[in-house]
C-alpha atoms as a PDB file:
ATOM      1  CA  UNK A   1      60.694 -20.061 -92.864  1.00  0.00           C
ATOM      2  CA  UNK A   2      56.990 -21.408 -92.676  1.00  0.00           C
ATOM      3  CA  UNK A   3      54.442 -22.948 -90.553  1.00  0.00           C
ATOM      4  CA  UNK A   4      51.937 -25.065 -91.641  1.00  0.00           C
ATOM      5  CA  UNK A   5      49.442 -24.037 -88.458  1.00  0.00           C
ATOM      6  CA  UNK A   6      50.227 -21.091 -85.721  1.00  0.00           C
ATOM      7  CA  UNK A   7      53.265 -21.636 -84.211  1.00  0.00           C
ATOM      8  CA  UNK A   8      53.873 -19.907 -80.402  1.00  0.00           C
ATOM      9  CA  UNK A   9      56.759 -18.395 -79.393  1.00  0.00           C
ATOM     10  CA  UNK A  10      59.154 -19.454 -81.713  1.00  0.00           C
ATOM     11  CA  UNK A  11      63.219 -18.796 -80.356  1.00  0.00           C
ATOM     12  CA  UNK A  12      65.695 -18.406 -83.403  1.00  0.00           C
ATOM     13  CA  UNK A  13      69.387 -18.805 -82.201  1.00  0.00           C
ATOM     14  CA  UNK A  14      72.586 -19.832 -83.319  1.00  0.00           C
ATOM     15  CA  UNK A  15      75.558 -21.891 -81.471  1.00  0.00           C
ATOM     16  CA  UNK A  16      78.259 -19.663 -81.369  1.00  0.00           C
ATOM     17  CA  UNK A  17      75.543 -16.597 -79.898  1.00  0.00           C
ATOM     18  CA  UNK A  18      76.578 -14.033 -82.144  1.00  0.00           C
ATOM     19  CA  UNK A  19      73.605 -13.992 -84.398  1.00  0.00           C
ATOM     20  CA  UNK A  20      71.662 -10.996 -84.517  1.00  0.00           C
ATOM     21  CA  UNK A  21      67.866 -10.919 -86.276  1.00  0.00           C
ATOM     22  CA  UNK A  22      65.429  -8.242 -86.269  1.00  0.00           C
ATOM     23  CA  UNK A  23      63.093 -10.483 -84.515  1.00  0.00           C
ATOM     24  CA  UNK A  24      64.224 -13.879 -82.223  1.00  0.00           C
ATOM     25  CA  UNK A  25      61.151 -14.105 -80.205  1.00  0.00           C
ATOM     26  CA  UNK A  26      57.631 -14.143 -82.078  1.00  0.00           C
ATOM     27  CA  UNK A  27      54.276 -15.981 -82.899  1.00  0.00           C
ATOM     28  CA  UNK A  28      54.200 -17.433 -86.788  1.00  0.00           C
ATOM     29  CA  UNK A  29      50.362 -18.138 -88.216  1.00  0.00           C
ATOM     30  CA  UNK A  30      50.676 -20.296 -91.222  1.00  0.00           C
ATOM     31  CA  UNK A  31      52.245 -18.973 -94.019  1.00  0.00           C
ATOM     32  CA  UNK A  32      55.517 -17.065 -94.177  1.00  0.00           C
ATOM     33  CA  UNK A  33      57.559 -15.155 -91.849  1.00  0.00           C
ATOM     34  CA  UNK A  34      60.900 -13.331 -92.772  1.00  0.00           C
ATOM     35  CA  UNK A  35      63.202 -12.322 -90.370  1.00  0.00           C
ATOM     36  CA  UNK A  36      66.058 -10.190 -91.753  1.00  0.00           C
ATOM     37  CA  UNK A  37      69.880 -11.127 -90.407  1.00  0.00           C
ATOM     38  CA  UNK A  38      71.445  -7.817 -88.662  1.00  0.00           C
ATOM     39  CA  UNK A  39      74.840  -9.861 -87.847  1.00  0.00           C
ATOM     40  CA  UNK A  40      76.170 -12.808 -88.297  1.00  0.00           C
ATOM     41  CA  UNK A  41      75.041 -15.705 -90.289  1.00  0.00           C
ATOM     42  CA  UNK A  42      72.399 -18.522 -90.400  1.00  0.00           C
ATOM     43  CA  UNK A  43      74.930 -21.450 -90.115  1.00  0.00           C
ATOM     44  CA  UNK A  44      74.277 -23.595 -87.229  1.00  0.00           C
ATOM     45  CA  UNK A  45      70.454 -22.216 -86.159  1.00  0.00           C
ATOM     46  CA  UNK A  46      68.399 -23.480 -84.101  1.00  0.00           C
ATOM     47  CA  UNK A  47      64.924 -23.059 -83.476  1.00  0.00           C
ATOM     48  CA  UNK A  48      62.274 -23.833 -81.060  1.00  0.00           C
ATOM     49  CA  UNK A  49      59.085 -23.042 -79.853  1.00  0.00           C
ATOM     50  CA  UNK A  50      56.928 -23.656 -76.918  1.00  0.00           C
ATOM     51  CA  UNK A  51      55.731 -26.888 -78.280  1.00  0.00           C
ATOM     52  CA  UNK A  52      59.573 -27.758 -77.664  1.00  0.00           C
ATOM     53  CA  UNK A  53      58.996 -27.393 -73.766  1.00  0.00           C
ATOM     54  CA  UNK A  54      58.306 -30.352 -72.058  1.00  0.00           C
END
């Protein structure tokens, strides 16, 4: 995924719940960040952030 400016707390999950990442919960500056899959699969994510909080 990327961000185009700093991105807080951004929340990776998945509708079913049984997604596993090596990182769900993290701060993104522009650019790139991987996050590897541990379980599961990346059909049906969703993502927030606190920008998403209202």
């Amino acid at each position: 995924m990327k961000a185009k400016a700093f991105a807080k707390s951004i929340f990776i999950d998945s509708a079913d719940g049984i997604l596993k990442l090596s990182d769900n919960w993290f701060d993104m500056n522009a650019g790139e960040m991987r996050v590897q899959i541990i379980e599961g699969d990346s059909i049906g994510i969703t993502l927030r952030s606190i920008y998403d909080i209202a």
